[in-house]
Protein backbone atom coordinates (compact mmCIF):
# COMPACT_ATOMS: atom_id res chain seq x y z
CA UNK A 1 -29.83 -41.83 35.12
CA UNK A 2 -27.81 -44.45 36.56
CA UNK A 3 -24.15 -43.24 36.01
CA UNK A 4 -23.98 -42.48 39.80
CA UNK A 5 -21.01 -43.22 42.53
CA UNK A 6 -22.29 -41.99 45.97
CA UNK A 7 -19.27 -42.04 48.51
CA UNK A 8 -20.59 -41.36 52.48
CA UNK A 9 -18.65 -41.74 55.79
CA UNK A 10 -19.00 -39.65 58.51
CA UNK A 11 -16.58 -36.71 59.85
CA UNK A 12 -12.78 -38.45 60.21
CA UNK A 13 -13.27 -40.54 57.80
CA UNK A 14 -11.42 -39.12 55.02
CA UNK A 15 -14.14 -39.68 52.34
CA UNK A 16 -13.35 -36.15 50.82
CA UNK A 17 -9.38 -36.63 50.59
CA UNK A 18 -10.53 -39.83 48.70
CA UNK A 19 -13.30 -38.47 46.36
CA UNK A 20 -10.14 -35.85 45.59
CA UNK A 21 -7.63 -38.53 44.70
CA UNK A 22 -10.11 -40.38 42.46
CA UNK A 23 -10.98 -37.24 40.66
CA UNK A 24 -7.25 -36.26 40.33
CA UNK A 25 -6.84 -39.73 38.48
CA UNK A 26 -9.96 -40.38 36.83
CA UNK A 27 -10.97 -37.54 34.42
CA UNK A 28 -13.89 -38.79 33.17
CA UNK A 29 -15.98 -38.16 36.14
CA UNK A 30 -17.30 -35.40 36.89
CA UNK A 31 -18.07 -34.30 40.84
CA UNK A 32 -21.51 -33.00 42.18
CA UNK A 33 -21.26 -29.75 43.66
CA UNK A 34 -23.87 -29.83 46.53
CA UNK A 35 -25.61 -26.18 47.44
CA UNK A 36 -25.00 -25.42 51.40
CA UNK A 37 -25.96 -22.61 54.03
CA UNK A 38 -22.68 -23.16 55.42
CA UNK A 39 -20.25 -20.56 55.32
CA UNK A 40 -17.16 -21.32 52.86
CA UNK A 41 -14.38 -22.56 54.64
CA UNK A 42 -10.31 -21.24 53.79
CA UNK A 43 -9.61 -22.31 50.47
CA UNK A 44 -13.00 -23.35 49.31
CA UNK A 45 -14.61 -22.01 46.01
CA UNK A 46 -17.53 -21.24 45.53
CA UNK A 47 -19.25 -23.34 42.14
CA UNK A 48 -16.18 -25.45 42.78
CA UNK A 49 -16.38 -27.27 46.40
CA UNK A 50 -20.05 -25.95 46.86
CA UNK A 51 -22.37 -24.29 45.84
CA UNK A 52 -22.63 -21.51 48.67
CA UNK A 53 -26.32 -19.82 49.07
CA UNK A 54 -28.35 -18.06 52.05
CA UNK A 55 -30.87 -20.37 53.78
CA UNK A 56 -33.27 -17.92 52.56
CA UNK A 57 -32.46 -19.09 48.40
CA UNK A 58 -32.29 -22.53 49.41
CA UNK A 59 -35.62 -22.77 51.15
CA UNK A 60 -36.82 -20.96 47.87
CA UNK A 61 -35.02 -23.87 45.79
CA UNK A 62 -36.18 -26.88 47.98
CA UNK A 63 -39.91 -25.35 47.94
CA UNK A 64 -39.58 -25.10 43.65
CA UNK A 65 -38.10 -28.47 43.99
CA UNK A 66 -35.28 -28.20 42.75
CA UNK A 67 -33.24 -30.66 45.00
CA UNK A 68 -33.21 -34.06 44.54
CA UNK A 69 -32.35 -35.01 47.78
CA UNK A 70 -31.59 -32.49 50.59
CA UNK A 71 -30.33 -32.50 54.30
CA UNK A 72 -29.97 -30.26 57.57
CA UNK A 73 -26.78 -31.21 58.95
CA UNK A 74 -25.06 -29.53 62.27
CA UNK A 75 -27.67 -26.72 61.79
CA UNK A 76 -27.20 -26.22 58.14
CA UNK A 77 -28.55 -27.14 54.83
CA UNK A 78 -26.84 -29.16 52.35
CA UNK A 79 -28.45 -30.30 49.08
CA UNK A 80 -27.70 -31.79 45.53
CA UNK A 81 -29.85 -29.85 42.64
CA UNK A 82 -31.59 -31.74 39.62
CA UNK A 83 -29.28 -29.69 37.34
CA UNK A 84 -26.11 -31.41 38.45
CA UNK A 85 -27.40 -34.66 38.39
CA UNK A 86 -28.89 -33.91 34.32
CA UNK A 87 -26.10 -31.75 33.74
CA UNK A 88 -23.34 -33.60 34.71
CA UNK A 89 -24.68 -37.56 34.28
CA UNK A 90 -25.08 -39.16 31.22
CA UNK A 91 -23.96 -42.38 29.67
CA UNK A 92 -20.87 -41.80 29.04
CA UNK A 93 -20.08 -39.60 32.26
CA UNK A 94 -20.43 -41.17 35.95
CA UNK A 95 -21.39 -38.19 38.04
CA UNK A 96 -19.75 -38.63 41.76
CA UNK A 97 -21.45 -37.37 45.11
CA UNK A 98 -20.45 -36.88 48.41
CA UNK A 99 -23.22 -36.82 50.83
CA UNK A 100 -24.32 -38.25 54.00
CA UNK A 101 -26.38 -41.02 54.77
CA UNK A 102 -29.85 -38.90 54.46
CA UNK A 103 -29.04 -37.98 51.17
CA UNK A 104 -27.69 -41.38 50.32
CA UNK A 105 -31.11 -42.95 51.47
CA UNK A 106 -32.95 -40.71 49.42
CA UNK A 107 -30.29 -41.07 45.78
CA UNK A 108 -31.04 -44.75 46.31
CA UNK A 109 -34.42 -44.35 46.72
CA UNK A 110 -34.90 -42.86 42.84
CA UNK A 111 -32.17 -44.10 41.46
CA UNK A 112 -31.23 -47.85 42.26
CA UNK A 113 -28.52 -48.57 40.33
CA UNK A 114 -25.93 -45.71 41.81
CA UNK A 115 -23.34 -47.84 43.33
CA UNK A 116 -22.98 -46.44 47.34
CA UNK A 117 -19.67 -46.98 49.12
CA UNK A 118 -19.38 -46.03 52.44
CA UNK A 119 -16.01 -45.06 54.00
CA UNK A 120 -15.11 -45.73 57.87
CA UNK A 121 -12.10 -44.90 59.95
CA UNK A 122 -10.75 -48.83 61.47
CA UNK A 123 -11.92 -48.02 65.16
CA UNK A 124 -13.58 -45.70 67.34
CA UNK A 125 -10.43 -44.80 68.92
CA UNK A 126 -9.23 -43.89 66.01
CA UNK A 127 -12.55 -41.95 64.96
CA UNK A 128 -12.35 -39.80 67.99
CA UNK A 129 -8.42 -39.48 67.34
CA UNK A 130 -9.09 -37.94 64.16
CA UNK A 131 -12.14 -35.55 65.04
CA UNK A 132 -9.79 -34.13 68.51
CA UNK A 133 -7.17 -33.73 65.90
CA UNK A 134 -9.57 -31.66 63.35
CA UNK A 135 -11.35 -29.82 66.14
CA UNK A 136 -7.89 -28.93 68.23
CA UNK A 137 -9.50 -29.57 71.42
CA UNK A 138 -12.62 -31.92 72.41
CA UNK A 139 -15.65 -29.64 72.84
CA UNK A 140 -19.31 -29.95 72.96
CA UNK A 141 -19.04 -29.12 68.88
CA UNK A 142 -17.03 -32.21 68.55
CA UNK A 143 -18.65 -34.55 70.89
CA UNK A 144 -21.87 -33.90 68.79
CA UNK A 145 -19.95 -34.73 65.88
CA UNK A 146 -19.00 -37.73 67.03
CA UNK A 147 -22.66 -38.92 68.13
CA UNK A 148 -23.88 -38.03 64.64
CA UNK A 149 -20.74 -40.15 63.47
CA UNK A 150 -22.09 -43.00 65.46
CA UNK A 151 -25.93 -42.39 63.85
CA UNK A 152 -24.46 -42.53 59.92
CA UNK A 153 -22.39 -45.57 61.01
CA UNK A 154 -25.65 -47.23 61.47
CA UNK A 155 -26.84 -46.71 58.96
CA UNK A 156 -24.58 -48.93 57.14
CA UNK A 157 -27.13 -51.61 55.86
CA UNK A 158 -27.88 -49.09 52.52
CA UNK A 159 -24.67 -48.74 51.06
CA UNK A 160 -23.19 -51.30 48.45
CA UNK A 161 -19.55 -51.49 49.90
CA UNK A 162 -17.38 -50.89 52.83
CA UNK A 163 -14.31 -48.99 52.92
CA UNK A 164 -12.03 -49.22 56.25
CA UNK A 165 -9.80 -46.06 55.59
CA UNK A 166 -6.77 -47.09 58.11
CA UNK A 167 -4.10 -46.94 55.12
CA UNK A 168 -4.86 -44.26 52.66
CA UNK A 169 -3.06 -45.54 50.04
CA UNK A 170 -5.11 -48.97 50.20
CA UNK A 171 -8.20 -47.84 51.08
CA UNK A 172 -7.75 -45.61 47.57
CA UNK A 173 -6.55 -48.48 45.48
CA UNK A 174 -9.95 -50.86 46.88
CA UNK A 175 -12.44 -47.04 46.05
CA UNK A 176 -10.54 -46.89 42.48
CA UNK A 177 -10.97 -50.99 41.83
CA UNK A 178 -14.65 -50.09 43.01
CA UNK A 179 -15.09 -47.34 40.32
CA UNK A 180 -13.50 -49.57 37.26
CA UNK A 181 -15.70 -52.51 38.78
CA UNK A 182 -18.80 -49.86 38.37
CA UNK A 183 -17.90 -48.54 35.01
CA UNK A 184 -17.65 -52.34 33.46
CA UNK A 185 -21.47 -53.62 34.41
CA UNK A 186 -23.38 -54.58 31.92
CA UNK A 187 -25.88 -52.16 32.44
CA UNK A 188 -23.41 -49.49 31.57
CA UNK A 189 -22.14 -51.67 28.62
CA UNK A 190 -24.93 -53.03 27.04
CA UNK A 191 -24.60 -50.74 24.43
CA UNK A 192 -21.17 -51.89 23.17
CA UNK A 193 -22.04 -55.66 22.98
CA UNK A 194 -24.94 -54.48 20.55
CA UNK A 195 -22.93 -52.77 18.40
CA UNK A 196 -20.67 -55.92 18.52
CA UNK A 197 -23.27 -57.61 17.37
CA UNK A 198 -25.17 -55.44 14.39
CA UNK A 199 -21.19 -55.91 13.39
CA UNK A 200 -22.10 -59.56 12.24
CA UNK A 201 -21.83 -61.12 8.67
């Protein structure tokens, strides 16, 4: 299983209006639907944005194993499931995820050929811009949000690639030249040079 695109940044950094946009251009990959203990925002669907269970069913799933990697993030649960990675990856599907860096750590860890980008807003002016404007007012809700912003950037040293989302429109163009990059490796290819090959008089 190596058909896998992991995409982290932290809150305000518009990794999820990104992952969107690719997916709205690119329909030959498929998105992993992470289970949460959250409660579903306005507008989000359940099966489609997450997977939305009780903390109760996903302590049952994490004890059966069922995650392969999984996260508590500001108080809740997030984590992706063995059936969308098998379900949805395959050699001729690249299976995208959006999670944080705990999640990324541990997706790298089993599987070291997923390519992992890593999307940041261009200052921390701009960072704390973007989380007053999200959160309406600054609070203690969003000054934690910003420390655990600060953590994740640290944690920078495991990803692959660096995306500085100031433009939106360029920082999509250098996450879609990422994605054609990934889907062109040999590894992914190797195949079709074979063929080429047994095609030999």
């Amino acid at each position: 299983m190596h058909n896998l695109i992991i995409v982290s940044g932290p809150s305000g950094s518009g990794k999820s209006t990104l992952i969107r946009k690719l997916l709205a251009v690119c329909p030959e990959l498929r998105f992993s639907v992470s289970h949460t203990t959250r409660p579903a925002r306005e507008n989000e669907v359940n099966g489609r944005d997450y997977h939305f269970v009780s903390r109760r069913v996903f302590q049952k799933m994490r004890l059966r194993r069922e995650f392969a990697e999984w996260a508590e993030v500001h108080g809740q649960l997030y984590g992706t499931s063995w059936r969308e990675l098998r379900g949805k990856s395959n050699r001729n599907r690249t299976l995208v995820l959006d999670i944080d860096v705990q999640g990324a750590r541990s997706i790298k860890r089993r599987f070291s050929q997923a390519m992992a980008i890593f999307v940041v807003p261009p200052s921390l002016a701009e960072l704390k811009r973007r989380l007053r404007q999200r959160e309406k007012k600054w609070s203690p809700e969003t000054e934690h949000r910003l420390q655990k912003a600060l953590n994740e950037i640290r944690g920078y040293k495991l990803y692959d690639y660096l995306i500085v989302n100031q433009d939106l429109k360029k920082a999509f163009a250098e996450l879609r030249c990422l994605q054609v990059a990934f889907g062109r490796q040999m590894a992914r290819n190797e195949e079709q040079i074979k063929k080429l090959l047994r095609g030999r008089k």
